[in-house]
PDB file of N, CA and C in Angstrom:
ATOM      1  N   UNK A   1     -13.754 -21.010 -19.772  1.00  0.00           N
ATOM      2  CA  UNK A   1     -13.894 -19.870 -18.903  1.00  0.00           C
ATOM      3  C   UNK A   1     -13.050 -20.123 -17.654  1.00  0.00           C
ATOM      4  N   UNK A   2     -12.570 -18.773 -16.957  1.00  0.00           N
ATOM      5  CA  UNK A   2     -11.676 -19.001 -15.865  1.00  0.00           C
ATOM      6  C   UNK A   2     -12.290 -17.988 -14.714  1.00  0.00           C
ATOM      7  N   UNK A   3     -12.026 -18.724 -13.850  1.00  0.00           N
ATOM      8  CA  UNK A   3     -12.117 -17.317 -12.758  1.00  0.00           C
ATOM      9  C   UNK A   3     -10.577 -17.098 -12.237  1.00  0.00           C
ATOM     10  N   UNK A   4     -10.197 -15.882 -11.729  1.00  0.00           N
ATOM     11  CA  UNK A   4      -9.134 -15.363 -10.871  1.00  0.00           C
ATOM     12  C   UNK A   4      -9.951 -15.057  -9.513  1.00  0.00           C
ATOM     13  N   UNK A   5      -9.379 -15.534  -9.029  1.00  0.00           N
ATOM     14  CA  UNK A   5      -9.481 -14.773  -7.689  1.00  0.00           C
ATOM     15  C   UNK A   5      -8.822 -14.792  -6.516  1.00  0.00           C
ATOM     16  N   UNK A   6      -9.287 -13.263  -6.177  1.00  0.00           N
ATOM     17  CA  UNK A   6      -8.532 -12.174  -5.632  1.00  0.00           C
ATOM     18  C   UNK A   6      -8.806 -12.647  -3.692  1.00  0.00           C
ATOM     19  N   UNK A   7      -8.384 -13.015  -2.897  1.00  0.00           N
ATOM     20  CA  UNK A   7      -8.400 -13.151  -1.051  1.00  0.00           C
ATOM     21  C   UNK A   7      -7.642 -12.527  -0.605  1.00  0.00           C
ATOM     22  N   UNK A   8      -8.490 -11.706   0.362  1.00  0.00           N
ATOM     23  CA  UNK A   8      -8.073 -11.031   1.500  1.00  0.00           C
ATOM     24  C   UNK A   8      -8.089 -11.303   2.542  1.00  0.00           C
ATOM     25  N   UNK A   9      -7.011 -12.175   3.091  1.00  0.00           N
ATOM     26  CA  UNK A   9      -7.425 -12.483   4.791  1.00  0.00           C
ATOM     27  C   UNK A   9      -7.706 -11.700   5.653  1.00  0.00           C
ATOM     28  N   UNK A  10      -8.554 -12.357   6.641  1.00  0.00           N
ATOM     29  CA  UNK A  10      -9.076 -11.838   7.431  1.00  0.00           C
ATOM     30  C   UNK A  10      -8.571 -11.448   8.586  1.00  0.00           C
ATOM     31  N   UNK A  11      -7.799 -10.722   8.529  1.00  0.00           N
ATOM     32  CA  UNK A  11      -6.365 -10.700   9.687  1.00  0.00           C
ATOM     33  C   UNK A  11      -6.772  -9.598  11.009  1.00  0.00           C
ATOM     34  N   UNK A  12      -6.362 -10.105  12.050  1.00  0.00           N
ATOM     35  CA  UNK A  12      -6.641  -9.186  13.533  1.00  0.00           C
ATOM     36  C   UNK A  12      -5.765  -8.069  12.989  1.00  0.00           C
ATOM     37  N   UNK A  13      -6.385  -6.528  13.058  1.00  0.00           N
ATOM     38  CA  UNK A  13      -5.988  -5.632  12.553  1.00  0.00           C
ATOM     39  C   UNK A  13      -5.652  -4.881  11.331  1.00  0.00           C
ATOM     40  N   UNK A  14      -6.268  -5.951  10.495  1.00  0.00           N
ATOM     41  CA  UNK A  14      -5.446  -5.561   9.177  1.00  0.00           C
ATOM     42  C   UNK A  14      -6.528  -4.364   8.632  1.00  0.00           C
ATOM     43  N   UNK A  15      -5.658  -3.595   7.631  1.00  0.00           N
ATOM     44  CA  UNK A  15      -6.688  -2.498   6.860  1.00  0.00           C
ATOM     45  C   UNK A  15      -7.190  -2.968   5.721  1.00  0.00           C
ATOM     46  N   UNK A  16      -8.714  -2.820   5.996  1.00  0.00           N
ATOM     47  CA  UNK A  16      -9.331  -3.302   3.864  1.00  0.00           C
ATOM     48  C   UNK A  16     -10.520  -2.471   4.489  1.00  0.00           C
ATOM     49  N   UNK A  17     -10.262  -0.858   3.222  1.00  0.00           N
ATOM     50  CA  UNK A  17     -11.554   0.044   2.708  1.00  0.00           C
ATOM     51  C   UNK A  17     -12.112  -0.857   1.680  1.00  0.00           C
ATOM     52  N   UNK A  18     -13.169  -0.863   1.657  1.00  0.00           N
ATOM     53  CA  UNK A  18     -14.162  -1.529   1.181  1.00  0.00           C
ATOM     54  C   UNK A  18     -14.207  -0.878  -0.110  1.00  0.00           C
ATOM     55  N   UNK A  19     -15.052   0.750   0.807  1.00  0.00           N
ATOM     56  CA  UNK A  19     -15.331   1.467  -0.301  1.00  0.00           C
ATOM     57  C   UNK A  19     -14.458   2.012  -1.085  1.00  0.00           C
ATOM     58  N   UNK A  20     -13.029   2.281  -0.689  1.00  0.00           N
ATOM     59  CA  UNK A  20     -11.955   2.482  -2.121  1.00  0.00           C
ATOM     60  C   UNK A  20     -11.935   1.402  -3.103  1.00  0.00           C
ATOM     61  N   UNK A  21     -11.939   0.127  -2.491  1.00  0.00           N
ATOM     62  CA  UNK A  21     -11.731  -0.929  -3.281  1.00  0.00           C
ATOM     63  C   UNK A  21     -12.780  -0.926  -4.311  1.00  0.00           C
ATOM     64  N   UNK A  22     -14.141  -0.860  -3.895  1.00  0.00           N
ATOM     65  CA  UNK A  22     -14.979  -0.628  -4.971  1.00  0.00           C
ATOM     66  C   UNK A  22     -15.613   0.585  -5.793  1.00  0.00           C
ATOM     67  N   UNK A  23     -14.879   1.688  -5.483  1.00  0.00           N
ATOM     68  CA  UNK A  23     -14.852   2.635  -5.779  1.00  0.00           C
ATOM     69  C   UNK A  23     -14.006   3.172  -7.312  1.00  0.00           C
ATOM     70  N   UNK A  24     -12.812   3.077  -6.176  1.00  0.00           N
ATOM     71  CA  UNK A  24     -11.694   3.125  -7.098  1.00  0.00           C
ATOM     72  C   UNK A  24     -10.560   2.120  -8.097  1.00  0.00           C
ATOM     73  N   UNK A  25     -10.614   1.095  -6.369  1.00  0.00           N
ATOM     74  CA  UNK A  25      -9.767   0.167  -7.430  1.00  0.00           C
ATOM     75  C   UNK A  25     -10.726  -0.741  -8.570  1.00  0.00           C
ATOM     76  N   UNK A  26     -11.605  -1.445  -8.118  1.00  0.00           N
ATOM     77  CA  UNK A  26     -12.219  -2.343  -8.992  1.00  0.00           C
ATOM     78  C   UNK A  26     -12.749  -1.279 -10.311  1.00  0.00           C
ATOM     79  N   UNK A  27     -13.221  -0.143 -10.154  1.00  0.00           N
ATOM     80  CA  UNK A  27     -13.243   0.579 -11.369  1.00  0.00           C
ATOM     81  C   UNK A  27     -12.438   0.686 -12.464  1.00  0.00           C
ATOM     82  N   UNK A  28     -11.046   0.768 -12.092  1.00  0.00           N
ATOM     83  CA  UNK A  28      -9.826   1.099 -12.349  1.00  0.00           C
ATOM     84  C   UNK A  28      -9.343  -0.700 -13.276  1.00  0.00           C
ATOM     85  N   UNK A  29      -9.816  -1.465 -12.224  1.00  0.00           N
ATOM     86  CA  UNK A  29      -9.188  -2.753 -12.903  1.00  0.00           C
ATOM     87  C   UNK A  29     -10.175  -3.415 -14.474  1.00  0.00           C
ATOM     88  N   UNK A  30     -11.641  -2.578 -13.781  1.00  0.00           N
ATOM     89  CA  UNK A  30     -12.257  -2.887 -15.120  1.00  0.00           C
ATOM     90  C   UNK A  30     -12.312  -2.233 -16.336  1.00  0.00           C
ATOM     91  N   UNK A  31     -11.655  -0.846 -16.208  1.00  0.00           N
ATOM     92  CA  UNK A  31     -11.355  -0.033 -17.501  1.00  0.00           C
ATOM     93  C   UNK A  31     -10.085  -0.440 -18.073  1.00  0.00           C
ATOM     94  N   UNK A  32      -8.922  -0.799 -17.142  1.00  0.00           N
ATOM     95  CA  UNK A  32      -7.666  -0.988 -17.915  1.00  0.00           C
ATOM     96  C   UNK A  32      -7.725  -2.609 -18.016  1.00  0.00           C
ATOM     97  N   UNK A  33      -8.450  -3.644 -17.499  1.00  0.00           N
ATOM     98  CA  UNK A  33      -8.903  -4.911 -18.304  1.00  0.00           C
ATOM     99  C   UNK A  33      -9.562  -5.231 -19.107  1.00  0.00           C
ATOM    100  N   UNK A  34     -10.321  -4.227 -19.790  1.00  0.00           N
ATOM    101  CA  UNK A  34     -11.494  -4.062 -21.065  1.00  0.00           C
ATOM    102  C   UNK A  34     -12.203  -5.041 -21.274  1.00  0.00           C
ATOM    103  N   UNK A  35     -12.359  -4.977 -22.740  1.00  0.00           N
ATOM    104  CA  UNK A  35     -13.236  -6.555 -22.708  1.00  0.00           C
ATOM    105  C   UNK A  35     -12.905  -8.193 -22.608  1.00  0.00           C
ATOM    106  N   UNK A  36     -11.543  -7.735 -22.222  1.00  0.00           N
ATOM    107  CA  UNK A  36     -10.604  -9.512 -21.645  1.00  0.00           C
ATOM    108  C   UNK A  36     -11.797  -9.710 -20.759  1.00  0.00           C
ATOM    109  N   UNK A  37     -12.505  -8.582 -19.716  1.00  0.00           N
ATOM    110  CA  UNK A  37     -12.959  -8.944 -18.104  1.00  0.00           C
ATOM    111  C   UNK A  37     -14.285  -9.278 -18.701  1.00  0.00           C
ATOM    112  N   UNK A  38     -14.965 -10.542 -18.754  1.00  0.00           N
ATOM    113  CA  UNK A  38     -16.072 -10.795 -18.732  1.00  0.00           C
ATOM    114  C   UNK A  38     -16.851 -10.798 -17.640  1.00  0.00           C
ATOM    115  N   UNK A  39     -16.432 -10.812 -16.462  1.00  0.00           N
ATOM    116  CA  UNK A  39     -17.450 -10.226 -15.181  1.00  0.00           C
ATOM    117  C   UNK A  39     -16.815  -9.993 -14.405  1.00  0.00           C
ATOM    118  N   UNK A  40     -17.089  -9.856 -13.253  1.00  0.00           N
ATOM    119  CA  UNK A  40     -16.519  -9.562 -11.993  1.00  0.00           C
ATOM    120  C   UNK A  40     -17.476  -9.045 -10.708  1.00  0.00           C
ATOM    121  N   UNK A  41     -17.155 -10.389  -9.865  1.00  0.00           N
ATOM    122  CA  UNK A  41     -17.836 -10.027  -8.202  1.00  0.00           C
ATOM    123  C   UNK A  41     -16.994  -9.811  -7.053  1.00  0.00           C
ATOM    124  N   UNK A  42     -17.417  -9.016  -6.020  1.00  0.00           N
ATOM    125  CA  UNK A  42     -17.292  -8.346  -5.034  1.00  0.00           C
ATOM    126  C   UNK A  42     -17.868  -9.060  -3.585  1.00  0.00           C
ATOM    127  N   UNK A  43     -16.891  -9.896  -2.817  1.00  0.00           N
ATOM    128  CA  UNK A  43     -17.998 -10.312  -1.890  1.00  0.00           C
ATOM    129  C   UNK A  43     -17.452  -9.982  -0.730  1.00  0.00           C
ATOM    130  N   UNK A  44     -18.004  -9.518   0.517  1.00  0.00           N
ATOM    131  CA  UNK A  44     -17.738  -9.077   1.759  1.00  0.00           C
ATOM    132  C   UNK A  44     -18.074 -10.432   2.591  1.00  0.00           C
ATOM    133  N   UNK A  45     -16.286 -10.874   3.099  1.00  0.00           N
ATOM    134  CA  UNK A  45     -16.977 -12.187   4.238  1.00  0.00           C
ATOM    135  C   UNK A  45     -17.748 -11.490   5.790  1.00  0.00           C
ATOM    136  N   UNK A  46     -18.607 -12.155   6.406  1.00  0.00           N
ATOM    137  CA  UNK A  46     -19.425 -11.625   6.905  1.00  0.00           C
ATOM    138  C   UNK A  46     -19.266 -13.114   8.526  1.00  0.00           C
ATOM    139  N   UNK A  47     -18.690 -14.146   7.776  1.00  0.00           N
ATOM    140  CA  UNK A  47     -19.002 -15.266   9.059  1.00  0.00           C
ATOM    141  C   UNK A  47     -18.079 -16.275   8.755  1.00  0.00           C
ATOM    142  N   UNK A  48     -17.596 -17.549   9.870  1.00  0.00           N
ATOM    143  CA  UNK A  48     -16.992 -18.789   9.218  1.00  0.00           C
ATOM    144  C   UNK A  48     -18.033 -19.679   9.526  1.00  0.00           C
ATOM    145  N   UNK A  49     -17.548 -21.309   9.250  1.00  0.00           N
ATOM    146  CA  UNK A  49     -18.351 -22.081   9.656  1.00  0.00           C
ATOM    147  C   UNK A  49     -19.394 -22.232  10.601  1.00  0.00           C
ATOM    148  N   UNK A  50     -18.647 -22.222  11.585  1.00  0.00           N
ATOM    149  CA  UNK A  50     -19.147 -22.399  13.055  1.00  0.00           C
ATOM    150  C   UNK A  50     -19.650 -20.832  13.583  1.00  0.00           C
ATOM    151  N   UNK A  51     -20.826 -20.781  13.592  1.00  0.00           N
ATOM    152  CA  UNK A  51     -21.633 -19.635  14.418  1.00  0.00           C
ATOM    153  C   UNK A  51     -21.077 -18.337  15.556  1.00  0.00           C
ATOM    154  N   UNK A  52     -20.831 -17.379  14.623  1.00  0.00           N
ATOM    155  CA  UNK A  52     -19.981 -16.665  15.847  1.00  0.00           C
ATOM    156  C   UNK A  52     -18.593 -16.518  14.808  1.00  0.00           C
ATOM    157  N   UNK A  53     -18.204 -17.477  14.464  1.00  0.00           N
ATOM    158  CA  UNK A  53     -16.969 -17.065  14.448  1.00  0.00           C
ATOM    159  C   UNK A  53     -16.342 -15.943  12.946  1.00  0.00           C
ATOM    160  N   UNK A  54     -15.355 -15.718  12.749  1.00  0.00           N
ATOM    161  CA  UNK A  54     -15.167 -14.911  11.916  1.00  0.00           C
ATOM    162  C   UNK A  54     -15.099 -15.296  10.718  1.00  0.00           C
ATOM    163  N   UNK A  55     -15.384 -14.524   9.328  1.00  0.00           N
ATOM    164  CA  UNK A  55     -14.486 -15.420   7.994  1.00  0.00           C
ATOM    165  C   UNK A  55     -13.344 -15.242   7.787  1.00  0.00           C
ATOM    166  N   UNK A  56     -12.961 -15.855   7.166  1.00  0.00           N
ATOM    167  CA  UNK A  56     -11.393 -16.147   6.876  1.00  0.00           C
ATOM    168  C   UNK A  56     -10.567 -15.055   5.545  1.00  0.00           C
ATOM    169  N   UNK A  57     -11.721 -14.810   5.048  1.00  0.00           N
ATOM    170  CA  UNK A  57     -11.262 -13.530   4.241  1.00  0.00           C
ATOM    171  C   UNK A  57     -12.237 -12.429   4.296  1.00  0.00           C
ATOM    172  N   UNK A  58     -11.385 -11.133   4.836  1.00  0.00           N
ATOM    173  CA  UNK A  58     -12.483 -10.264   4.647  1.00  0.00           C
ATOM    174  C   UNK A  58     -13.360  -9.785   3.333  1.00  0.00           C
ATOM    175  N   UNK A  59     -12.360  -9.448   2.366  1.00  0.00           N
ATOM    176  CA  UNK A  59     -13.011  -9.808   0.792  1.00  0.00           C
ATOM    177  C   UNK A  59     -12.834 -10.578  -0.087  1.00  0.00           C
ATOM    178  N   UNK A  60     -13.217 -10.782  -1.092  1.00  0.00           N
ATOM    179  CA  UNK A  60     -13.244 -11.818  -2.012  1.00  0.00           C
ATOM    180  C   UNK A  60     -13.680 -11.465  -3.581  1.00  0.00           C
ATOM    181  N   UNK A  61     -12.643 -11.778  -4.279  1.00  0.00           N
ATOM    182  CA  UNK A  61     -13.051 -10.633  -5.824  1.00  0.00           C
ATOM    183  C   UNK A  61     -12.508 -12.099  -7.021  1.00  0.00           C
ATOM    184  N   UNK A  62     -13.907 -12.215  -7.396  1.00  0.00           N
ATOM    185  CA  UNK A  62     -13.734 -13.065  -8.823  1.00  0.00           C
ATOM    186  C   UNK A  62     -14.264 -12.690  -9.924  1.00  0.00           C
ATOM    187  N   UNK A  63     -13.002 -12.648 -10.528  1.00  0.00           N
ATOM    188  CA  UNK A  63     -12.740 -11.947 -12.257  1.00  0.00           C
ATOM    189  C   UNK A  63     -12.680 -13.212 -13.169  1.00  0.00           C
ATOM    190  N   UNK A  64     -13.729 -12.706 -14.008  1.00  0.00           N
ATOM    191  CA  UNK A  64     -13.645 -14.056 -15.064  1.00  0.00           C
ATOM    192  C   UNK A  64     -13.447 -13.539 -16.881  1.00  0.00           C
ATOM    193  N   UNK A  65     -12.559 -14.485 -17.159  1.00  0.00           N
ATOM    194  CA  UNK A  65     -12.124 -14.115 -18.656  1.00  0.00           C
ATOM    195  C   UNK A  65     -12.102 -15.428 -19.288  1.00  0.00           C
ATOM    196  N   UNK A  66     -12.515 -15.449 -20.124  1.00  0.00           N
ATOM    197  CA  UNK A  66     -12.376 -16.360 -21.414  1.00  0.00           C
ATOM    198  C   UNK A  66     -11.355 -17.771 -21.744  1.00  0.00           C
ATOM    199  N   UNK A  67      -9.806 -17.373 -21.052  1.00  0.00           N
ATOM    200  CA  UNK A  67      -8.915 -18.346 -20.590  1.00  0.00           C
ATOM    201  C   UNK A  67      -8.093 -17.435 -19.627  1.00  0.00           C
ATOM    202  N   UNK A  68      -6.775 -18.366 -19.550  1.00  0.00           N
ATOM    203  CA  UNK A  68      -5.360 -17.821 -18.874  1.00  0.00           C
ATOM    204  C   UNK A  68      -5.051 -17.250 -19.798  1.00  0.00           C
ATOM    205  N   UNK A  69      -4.942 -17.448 -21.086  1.00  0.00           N
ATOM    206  CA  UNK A  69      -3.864 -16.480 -21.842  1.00  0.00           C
ATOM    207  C   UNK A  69      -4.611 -15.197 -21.698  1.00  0.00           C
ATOM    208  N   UNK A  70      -5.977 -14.660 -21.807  1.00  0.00           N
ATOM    209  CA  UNK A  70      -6.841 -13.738 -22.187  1.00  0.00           C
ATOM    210  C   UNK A  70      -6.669 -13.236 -20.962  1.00  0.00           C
ATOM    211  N   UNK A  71      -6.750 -13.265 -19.876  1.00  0.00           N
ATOM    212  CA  UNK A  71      -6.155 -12.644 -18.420  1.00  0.00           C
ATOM    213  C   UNK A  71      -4.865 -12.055 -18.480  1.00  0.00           C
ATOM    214  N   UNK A  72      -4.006 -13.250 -19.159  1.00  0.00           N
ATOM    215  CA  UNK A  72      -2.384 -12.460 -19.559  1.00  0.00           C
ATOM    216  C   UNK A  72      -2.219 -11.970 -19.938  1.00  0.00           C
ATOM    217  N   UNK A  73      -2.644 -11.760 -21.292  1.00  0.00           N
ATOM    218  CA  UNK A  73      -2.858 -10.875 -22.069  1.00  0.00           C
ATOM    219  C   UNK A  73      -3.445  -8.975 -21.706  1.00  0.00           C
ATOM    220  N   UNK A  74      -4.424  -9.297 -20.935  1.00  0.00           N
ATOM    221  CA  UNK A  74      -5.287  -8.382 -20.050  1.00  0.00           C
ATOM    222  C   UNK A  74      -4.682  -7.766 -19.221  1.00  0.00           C
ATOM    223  N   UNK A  75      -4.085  -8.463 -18.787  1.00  0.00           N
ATOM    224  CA  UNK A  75      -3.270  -8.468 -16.944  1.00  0.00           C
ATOM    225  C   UNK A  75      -2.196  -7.463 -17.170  1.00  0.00           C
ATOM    226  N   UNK A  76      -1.304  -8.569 -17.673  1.00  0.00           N
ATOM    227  CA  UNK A  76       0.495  -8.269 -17.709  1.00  0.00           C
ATOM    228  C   UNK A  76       0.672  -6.880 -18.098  1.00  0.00           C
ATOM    229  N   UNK A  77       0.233  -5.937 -19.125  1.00  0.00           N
ATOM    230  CA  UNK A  77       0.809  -4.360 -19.361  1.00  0.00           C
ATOM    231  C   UNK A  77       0.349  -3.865 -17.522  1.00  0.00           C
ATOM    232  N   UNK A  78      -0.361  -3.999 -16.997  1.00  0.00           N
ATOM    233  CA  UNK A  78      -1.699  -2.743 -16.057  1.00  0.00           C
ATOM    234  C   UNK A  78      -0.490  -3.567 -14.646  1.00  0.00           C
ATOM    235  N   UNK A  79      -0.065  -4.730 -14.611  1.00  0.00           N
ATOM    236  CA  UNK A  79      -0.080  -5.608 -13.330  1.00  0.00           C
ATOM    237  C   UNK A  79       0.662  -4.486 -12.237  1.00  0.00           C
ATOM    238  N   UNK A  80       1.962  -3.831 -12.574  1.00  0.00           N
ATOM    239  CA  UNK A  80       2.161  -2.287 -12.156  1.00  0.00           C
ATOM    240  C   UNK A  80       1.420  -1.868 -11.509  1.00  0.00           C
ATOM    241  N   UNK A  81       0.272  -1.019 -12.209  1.00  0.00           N
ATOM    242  CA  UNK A  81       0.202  -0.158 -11.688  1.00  0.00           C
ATOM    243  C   UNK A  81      -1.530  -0.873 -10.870  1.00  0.00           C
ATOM    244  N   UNK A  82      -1.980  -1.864 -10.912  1.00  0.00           N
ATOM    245  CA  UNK A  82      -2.548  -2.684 -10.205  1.00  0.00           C
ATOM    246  C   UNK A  82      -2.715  -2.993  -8.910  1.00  0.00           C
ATOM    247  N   UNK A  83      -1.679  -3.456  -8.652  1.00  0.00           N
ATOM    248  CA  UNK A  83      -0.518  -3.906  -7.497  1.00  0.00           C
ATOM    249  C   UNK A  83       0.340  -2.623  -6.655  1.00  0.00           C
ATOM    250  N   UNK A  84       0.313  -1.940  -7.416  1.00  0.00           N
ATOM    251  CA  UNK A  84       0.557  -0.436  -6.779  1.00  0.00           C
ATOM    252  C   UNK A  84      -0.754  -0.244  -6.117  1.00  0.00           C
ATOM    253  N   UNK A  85      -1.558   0.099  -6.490  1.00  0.00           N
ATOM    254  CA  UNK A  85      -2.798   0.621  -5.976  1.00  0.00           C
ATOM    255  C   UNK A  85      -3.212  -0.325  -4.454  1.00  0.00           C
ATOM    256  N   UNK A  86      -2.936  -1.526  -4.021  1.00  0.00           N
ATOM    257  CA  UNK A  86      -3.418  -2.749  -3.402  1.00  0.00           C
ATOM    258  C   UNK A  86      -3.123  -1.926  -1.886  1.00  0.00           C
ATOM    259  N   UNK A  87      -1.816  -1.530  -1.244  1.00  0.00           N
ATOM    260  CA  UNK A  87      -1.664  -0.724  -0.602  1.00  0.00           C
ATOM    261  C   UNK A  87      -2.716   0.664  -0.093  1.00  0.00           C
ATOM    262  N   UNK A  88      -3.214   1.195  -0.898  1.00  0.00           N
ATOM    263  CA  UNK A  88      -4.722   2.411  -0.851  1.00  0.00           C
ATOM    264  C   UNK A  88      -5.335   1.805  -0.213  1.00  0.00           C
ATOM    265  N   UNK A  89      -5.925   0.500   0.180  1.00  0.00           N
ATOM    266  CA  UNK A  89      -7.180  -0.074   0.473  1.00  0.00           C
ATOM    267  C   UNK A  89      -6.761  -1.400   1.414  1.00  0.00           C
ATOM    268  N   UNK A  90      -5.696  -1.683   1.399  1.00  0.00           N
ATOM    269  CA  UNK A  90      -5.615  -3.158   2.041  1.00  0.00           C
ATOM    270  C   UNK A  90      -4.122  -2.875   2.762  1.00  0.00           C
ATOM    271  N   UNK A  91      -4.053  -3.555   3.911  1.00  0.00           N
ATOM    272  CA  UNK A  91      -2.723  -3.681   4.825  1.00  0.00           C
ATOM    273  C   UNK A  91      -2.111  -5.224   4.778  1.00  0.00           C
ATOM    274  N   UNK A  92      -3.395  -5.999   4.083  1.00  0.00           N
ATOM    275  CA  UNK A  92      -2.615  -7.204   3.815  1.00  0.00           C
ATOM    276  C   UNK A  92      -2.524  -7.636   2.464  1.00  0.00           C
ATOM    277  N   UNK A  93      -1.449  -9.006   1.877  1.00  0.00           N
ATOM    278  CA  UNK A  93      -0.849  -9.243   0.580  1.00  0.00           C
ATOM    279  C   UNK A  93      -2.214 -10.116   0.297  1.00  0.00           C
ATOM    280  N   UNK A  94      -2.877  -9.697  -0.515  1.00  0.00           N
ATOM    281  CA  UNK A  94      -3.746 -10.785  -1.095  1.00  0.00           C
ATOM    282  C   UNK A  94      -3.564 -11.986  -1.344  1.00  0.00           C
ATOM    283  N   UNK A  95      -4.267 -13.417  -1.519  1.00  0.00           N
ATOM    284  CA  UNK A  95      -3.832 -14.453  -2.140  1.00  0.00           C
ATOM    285  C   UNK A  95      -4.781 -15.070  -3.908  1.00  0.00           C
ATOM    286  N   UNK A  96      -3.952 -15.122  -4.634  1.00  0.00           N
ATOM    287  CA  UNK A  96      -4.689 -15.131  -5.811  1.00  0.00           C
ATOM    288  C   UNK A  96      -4.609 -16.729  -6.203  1.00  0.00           C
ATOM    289  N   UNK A  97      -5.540 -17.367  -6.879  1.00  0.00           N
ATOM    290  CA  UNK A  97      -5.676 -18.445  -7.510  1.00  0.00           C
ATOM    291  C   UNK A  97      -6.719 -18.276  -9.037  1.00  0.00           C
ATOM    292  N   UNK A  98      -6.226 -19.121  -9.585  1.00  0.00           N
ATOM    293  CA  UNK A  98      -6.975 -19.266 -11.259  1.00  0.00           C
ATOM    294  C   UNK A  98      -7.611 -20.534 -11.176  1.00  0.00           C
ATOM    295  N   UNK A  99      -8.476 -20.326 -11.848  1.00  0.00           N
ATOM    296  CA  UNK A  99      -9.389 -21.681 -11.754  1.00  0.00           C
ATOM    297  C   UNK A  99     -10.187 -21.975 -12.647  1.00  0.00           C
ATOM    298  N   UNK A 100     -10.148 -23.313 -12.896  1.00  0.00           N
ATOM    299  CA  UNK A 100     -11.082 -23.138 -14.305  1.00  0.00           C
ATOM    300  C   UNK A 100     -12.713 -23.718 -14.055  1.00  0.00           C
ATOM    301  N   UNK A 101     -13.679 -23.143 -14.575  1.00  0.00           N
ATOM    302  CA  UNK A 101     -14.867 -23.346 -14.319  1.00  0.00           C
ATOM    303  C   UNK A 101     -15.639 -24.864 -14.697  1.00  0.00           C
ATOM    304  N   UNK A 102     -16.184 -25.018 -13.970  1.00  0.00           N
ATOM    305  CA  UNK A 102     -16.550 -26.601 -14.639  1.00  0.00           C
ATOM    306  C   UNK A 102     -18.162 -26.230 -14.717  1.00  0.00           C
ATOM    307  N   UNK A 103     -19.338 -25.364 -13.713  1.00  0.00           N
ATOM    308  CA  UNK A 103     -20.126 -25.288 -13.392  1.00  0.00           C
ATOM    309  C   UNK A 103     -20.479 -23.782 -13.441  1.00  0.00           C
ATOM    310  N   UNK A 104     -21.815 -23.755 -13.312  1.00  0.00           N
ATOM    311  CA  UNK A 104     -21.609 -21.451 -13.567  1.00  0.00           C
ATOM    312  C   UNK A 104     -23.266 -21.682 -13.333  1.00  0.00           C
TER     313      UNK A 104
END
């Protein structure tokens, strides 16, 4: 099992609708990822370490599939029009990492 996931920094000024993102885009990513997408969470950072201060990403989206190829597979036709959409909802470039699960 793998997770992807999706960071949004938490940037002075930047734009991230919440509710498009979970509205529209994450809808959107789970119909044209079918059953490659074995789950997928949604998390709103809310704090950092130290008390007061901010988090470091405003959202946080982990998609989990079966392997890397099964993501690629999943991914690669939609990544278009995906990545098109990122702009609607966010003013900043996401940062993505794959990872493989050891624990769940």
């Amino acid at each position: 099992m793998i997770t992807v996931s999706v960071l949004y920094p938490n940037k002075d000024g930047a734009k991230f609708d919440l509710t498009y993102y979970l509205n529209k885009h994450i809808t959107m990513v789970k119909r044209v990822l079918g059953p490659a997408l074995k789950g997928v969470t949604v998390e709103q950072g809310v704090g950092g370490a130290t008390p007061g201060s901010k988090a470091a990403y405003s959202t946080v989206c982990h998609l989990r599939f079966d392997s890397v190829q099964s993501f690629q597979a999943a991914f690669g036709p939609h990544a278009e029009s995906i990545m098109k959409d990122v702009p609607n909802y966010s003013s900043v470039e996401p940062v993505v990492q794959i990872s493989e699960v050891k624990l769940s």
